[in-house]
Protein backbone atom coordinates (compact mmCIF):
# COMPACT_ATOMS: atom_id res chain seq x y z
CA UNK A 1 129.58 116.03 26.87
CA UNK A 2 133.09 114.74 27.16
CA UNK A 3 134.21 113.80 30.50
CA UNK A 4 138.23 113.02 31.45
CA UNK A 5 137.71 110.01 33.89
CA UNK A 6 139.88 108.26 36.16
CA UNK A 7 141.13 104.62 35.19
CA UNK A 8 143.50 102.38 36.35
CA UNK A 9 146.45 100.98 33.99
CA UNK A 10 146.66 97.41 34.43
CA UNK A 11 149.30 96.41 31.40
CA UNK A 12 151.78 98.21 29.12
CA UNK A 13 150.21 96.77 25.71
CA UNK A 14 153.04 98.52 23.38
CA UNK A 15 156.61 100.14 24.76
CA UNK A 16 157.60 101.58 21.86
CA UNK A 17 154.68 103.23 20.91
CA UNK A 18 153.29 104.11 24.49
CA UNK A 19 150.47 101.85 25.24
CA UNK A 20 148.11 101.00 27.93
CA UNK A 21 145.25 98.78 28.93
CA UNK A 22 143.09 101.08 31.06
CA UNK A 23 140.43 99.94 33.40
CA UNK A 24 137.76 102.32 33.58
CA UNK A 25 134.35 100.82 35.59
CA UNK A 26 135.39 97.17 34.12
CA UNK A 27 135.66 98.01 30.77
CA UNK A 28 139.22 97.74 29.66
CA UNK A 29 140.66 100.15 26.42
CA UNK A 30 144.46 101.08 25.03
CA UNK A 31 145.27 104.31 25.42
CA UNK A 32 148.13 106.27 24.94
CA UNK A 33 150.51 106.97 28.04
CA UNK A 34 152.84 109.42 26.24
CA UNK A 35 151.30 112.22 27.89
CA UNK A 36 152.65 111.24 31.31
CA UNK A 37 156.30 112.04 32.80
CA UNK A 38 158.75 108.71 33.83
CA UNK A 39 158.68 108.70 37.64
CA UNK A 40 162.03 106.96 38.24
CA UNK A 41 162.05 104.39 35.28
CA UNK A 42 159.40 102.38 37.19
CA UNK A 43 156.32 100.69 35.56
CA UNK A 44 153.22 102.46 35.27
CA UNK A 45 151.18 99.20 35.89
CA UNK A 46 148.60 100.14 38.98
CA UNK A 47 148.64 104.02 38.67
CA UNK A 48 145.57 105.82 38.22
CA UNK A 49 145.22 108.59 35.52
CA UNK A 50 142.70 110.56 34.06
CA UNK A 51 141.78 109.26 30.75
CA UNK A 52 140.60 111.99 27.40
CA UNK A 53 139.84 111.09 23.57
CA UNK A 54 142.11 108.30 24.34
CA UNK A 55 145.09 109.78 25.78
CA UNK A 56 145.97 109.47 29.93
CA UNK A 57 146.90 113.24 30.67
CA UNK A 58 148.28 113.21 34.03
CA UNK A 59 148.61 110.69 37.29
CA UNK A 60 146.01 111.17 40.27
CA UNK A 61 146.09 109.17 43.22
CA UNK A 62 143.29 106.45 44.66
CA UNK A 63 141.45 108.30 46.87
CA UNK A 64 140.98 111.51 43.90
CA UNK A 65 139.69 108.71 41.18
CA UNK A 66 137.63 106.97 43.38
CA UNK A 67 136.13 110.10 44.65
CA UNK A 68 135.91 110.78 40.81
CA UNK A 69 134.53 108.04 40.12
CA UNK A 70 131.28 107.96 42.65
CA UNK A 71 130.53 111.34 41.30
CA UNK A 72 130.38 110.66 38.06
CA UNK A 73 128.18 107.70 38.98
CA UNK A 74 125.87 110.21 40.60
CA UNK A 75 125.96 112.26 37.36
CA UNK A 76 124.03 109.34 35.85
CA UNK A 77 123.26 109.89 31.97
CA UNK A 78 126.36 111.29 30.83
CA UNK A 79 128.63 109.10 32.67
CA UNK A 80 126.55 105.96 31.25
CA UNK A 81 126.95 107.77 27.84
CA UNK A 82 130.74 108.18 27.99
CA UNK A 83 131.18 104.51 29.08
CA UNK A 84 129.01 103.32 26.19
CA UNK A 85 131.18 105.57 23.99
CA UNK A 86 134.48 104.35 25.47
CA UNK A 87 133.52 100.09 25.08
CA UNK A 88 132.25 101.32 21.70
CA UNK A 89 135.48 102.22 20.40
CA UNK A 90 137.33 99.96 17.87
CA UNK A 91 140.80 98.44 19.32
CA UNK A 92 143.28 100.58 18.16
CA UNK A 93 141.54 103.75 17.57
CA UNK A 94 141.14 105.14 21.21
CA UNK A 95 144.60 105.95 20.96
CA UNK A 96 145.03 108.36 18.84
């Protein structure tokens, strides 16, 4: 199963090319922000987004990942597998 799941961007990695450090559950990947419209110029640091085959795809707010976020904890086995899958993934490759 592949899930889109909220994380939270904590750094711009790479301008140029579009690159974020994503938390997701304490596990921390680069993925590709390219996906997502400018919102005034201002830094994308803090926003939550929902996060697929490496790529953020659009902006949600707190309360819609954290709800997220206990569900898919309650989904148990394929939310475990995904994060396995996710802090399994070379540097580099999750995006893109």
């Amino acid at each position: 199963m592949c899930l889109a799941i909220p994380g939270q961007i904590v750094e711009m990695v790479d301008e140029e090319d579009q690159l974020a450090r994503v938390e997701v559950a304490g596990v921390r990947r680069t993925v590709n922000v390219g996906l997502l419209e400018k919102e005034g110029g201002g830094s994308l640091e803090g926003e939550w987004v929902l996060i697929h085959v490496g790529f953020a795809l659009s902006r949600i707010d707190e309360e819609e990942a954290l709800a997220t976020l206990g569900l898919l904890e309650r989904m148990g086995a394929e939310y475990e597998q995904e994060l396995r899958e996710l802090a399994q993934e070379p540097a580099g490759e999750a995006a893109g």
